[in-house]
PDB file of N, CA and C in Angstrom:
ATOM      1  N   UNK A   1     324.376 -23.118 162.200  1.00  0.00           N
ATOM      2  CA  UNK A   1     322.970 -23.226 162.501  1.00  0.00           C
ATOM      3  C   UNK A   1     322.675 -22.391 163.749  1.00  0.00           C
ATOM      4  N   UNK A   2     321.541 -21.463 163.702  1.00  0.00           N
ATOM      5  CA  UNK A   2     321.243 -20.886 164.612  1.00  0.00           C
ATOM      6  C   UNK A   2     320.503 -21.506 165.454  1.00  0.00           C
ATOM      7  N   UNK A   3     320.472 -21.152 166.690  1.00  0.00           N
ATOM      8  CA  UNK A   3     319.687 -21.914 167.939  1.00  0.00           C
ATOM      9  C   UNK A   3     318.486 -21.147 168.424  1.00  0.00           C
ATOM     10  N   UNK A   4     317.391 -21.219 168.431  1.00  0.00           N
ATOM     11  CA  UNK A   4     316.609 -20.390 169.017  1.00  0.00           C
ATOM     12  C   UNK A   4     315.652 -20.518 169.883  1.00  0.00           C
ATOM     13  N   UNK A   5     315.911 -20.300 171.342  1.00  0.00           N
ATOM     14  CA  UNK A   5     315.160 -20.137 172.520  1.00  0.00           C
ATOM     15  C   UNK A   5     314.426 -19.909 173.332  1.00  0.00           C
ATOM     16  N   UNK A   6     313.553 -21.153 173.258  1.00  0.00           N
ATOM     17  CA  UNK A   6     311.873 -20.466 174.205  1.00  0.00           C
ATOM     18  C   UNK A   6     312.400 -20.627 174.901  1.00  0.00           C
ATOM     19  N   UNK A   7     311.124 -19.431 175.558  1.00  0.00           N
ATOM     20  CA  UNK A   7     311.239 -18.792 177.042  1.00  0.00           C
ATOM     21  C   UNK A   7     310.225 -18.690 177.161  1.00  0.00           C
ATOM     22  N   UNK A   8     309.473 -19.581 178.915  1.00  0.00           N
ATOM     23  CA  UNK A   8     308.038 -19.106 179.341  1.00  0.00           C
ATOM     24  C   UNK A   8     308.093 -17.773 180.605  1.00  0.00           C
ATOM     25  N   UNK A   9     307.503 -17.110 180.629  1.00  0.00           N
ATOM     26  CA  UNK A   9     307.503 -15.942 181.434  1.00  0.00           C
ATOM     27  C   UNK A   9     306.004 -16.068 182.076  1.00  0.00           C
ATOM     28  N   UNK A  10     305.732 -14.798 183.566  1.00  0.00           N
ATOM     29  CA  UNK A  10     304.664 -14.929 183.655  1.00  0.00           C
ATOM     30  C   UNK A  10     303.999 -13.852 182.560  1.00  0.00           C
ATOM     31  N   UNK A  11     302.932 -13.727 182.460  1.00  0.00           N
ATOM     32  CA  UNK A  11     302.540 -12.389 181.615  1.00  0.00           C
ATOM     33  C   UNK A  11     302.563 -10.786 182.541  1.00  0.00           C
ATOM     34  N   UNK A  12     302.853  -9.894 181.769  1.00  0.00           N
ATOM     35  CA  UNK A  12     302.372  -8.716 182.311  1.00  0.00           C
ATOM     36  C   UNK A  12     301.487  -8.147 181.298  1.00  0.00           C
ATOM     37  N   UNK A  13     300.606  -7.166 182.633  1.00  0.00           N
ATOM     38  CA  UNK A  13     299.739  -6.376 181.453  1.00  0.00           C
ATOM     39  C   UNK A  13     300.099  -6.103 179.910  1.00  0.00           C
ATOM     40  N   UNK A  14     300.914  -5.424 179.821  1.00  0.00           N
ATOM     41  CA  UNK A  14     301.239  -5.163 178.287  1.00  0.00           C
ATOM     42  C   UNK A  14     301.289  -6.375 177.087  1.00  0.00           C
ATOM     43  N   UNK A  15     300.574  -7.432 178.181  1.00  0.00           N
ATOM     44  CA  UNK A  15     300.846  -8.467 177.035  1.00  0.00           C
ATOM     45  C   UNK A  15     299.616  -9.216 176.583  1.00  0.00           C
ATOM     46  N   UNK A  16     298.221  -7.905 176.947  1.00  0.00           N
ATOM     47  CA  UNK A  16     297.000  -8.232 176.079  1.00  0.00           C
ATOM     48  C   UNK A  16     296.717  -8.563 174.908  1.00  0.00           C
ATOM     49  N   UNK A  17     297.420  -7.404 174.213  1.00  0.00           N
ATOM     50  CA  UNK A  17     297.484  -7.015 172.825  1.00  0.00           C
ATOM     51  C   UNK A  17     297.998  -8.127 172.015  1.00  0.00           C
ATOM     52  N   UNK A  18     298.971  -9.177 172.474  1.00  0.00           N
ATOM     53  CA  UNK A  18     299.284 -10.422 171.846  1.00  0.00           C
ATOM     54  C   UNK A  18     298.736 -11.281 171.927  1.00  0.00           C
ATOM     55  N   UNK A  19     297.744 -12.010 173.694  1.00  0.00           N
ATOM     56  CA  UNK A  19     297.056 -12.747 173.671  1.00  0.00           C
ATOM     57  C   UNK A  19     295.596 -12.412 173.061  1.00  0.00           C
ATOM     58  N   UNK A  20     295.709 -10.969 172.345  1.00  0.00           N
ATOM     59  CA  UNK A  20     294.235 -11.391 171.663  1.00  0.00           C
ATOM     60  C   UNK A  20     294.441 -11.289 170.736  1.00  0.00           C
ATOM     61  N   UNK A  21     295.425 -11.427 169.737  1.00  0.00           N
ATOM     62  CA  UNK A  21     296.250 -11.627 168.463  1.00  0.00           C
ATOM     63  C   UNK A  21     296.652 -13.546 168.432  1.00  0.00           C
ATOM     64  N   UNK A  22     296.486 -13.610 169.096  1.00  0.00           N
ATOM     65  CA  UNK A  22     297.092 -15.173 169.216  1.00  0.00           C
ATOM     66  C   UNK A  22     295.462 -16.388 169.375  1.00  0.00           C
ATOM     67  N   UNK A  23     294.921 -15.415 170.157  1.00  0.00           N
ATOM     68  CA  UNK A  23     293.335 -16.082 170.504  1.00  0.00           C
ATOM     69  C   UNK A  23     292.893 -15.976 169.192  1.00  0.00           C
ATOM     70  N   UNK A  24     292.551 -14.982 168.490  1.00  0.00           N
ATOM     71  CA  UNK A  24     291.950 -14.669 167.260  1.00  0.00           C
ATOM     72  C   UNK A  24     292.199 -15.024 166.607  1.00  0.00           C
ATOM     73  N   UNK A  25     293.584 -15.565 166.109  1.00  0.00           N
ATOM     74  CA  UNK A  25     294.142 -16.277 165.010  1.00  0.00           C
ATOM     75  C   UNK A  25     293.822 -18.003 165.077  1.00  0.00           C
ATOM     76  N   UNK A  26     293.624 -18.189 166.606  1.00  0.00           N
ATOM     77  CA  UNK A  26     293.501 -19.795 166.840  1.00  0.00           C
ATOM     78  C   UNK A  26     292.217 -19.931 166.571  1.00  0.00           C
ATOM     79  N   UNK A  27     291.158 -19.227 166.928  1.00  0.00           N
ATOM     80  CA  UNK A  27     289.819 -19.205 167.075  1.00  0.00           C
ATOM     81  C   UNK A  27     288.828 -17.969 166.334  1.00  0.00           C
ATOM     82  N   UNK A  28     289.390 -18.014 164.709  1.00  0.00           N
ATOM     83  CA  UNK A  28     288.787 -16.921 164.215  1.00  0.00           C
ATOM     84  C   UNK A  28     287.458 -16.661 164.049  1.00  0.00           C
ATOM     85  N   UNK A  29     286.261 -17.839 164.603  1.00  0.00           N
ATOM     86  CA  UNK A  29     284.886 -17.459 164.774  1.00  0.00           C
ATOM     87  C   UNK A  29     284.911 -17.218 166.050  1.00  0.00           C
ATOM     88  N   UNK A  30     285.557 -16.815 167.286  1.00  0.00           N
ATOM     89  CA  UNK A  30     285.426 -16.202 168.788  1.00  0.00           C
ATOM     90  C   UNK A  30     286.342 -14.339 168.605  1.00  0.00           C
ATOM     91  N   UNK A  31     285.521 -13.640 168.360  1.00  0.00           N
ATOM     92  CA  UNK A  31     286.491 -12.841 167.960  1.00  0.00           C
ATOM     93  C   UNK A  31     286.528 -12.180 169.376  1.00  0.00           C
ATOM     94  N   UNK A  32     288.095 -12.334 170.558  1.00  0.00           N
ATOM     95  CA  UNK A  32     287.674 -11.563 171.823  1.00  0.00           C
ATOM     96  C   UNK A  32     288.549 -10.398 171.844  1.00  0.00           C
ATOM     97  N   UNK A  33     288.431  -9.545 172.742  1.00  0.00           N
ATOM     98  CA  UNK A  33     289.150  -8.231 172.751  1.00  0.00           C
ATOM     99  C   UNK A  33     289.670  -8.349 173.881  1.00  0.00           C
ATOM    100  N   UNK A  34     290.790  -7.138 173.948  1.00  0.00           N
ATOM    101  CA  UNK A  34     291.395  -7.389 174.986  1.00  0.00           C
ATOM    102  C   UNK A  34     290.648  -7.123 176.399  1.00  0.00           C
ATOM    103  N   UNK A  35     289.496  -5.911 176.174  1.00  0.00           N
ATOM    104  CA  UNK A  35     288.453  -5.828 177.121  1.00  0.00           C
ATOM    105  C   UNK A  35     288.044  -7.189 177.854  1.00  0.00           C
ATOM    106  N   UNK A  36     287.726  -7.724 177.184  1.00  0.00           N
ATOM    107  CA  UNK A  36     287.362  -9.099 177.688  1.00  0.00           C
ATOM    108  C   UNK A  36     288.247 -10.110 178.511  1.00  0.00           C
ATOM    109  N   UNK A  37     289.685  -9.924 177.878  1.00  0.00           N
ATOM    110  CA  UNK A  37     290.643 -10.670 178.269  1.00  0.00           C
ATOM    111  C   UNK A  37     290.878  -9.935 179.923  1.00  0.00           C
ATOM    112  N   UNK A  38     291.006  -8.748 180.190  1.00  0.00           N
ATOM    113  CA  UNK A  38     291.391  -7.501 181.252  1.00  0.00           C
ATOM    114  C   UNK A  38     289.686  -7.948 182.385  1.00  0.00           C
ATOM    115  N   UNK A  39     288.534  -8.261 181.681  1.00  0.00           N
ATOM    116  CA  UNK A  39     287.534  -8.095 182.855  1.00  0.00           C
ATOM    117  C   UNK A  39     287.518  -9.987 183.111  1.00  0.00           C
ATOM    118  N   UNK A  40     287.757 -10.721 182.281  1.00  0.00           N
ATOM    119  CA  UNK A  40     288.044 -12.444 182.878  1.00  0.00           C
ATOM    120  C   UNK A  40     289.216 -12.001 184.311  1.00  0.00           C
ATOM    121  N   UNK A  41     290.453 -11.647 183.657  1.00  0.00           N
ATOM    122  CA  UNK A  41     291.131 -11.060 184.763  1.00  0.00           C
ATOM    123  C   UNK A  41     290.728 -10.677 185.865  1.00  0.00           C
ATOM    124  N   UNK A  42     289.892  -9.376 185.599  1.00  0.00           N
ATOM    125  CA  UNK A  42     290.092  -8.910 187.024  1.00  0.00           C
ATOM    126  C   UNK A  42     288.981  -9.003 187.833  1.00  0.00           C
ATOM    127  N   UNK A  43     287.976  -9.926 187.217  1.00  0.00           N
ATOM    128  CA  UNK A  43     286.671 -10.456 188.011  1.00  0.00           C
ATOM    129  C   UNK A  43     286.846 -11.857 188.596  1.00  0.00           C
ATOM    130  N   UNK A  44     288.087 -12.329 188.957  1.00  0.00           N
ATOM    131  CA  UNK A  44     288.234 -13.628 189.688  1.00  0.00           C
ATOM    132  C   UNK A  44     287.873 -12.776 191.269  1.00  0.00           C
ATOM    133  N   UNK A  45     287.517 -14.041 192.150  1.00  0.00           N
ATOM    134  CA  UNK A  45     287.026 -14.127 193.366  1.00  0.00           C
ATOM    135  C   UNK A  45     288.916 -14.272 193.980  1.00  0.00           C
ATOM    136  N   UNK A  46     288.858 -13.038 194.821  1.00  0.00           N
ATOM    137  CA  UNK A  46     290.428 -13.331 195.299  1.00  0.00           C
ATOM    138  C   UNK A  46     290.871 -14.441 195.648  1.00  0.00           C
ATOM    139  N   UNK A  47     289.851 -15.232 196.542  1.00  0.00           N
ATOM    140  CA  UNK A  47     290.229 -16.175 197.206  1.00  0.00           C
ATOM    141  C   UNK A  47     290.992 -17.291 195.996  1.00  0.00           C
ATOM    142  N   UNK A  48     290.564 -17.142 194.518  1.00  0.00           N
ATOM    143  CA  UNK A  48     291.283 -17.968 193.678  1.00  0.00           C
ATOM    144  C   UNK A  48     292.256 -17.650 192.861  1.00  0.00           C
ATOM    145  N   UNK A  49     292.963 -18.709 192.615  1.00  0.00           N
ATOM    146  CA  UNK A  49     294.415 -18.474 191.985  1.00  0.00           C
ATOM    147  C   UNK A  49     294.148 -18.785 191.251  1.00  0.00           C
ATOM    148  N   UNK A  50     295.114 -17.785 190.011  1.00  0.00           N
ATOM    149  CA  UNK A  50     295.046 -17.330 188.014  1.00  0.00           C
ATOM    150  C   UNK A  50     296.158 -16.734 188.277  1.00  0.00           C
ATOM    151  N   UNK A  51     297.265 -17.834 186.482  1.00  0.00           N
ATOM    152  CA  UNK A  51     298.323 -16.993 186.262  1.00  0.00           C
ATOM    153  C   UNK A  51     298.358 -17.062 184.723  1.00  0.00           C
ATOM    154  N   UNK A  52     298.736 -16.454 184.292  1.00  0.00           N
ATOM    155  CA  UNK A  52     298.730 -16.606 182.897  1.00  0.00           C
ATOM    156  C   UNK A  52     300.670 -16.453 182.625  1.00  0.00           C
ATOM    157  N   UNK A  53     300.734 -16.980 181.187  1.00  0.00           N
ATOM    158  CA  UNK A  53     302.221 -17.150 180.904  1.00  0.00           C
ATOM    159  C   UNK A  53     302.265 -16.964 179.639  1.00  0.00           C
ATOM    160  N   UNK A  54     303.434 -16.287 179.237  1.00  0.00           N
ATOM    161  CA  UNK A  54     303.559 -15.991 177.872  1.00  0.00           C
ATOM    162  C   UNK A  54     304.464 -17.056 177.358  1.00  0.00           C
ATOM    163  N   UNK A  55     304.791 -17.961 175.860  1.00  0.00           N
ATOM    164  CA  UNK A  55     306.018 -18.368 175.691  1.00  0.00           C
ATOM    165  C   UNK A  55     306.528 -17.489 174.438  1.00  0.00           C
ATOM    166  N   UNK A  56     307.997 -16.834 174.598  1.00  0.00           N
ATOM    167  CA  UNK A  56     308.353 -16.564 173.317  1.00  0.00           C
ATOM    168  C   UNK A  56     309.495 -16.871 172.760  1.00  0.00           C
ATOM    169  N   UNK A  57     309.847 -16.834 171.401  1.00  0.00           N
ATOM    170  CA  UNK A  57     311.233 -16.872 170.920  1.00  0.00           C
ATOM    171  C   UNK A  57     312.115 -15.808 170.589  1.00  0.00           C
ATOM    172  N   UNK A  58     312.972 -15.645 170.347  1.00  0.00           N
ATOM    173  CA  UNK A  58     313.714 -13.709 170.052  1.00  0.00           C
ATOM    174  C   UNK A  58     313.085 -12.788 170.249  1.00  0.00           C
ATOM    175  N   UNK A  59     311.714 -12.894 171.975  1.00  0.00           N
ATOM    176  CA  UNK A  59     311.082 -12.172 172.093  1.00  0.00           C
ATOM    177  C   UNK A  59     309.814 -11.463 171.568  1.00  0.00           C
ATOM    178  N   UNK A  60     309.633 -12.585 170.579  1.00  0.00           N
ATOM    179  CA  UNK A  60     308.374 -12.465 169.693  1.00  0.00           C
ATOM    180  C   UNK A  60     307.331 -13.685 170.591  1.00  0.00           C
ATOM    181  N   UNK A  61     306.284 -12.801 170.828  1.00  0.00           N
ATOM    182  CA  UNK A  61     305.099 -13.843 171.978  1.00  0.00           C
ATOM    183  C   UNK A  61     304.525 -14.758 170.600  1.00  0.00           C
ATOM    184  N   UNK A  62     304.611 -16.180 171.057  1.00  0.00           N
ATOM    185  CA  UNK A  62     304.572 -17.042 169.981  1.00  0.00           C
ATOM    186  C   UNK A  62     303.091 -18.124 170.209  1.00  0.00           C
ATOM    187  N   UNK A  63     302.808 -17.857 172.340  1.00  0.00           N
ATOM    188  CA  UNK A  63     302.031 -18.539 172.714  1.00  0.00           C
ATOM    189  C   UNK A  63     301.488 -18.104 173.953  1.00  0.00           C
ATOM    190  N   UNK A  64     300.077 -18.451 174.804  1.00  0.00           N
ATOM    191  CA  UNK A  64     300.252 -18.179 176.124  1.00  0.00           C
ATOM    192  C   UNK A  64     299.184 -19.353 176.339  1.00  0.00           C
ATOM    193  N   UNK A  65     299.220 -19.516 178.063  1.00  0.00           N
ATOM    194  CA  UNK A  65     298.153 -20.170 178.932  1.00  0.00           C
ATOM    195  C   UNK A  65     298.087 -19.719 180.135  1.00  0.00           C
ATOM    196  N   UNK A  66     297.806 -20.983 180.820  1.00  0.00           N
ATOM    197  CA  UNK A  66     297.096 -20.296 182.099  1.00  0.00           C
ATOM    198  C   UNK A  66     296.549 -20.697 182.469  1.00  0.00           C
ATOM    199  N   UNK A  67     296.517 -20.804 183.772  1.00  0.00           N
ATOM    200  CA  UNK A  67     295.337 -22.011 184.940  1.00  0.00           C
ATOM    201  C   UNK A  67     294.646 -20.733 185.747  1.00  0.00           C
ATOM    202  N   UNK A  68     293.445 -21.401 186.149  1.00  0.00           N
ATOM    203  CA  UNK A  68     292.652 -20.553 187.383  1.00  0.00           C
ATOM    204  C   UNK A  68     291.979 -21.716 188.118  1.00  0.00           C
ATOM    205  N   UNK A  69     291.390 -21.118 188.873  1.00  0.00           N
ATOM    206  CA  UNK A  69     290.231 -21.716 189.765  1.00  0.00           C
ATOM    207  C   UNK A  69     289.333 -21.221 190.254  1.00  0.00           C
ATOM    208  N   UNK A  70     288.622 -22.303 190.061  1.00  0.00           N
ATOM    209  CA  UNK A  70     287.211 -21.852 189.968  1.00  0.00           C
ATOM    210  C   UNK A  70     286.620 -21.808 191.418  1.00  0.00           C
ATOM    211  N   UNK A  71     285.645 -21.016 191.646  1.00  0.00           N
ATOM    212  CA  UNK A  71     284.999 -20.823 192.920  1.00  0.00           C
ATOM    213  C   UNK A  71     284.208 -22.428 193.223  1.00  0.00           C
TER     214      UNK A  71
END
């Protein structure tokens, strides 16, 4: 029997393209782009903390989240 191992990571950029493959599939009447995902990003107020996290298995992104705060 094979064993197979999640792993949560933080996200890096390159890992739009899955969270809006993963959003879209959960929520197929919100259809968002990664545009959208990149300006939520990078329009936080510095003073607040946002991390986002990928989880995957054999390196296939299977899930993500993520906390912020709000002003």
């Amino acid at each position: 029997m094979s064993s197979k191992e999640l792993k949560i990571r933080k996200f890096k950029g390159s890992d739009y393209p899955e969270i809006v493959r993963l959003s879209n599939t959960v929520f197929p009447e919100i259809k968002r782009t990664e545009e959208f995902f990149r300006n939520y990003d990078d329009n936080k107020a510095e003073k607040c903390e946002h991390q986002r996290y990928i989880a995957e298995i054999d390196d296939v992104v299977i899930g993500y989240g993520h906390y912020t705060q709000l002003e």
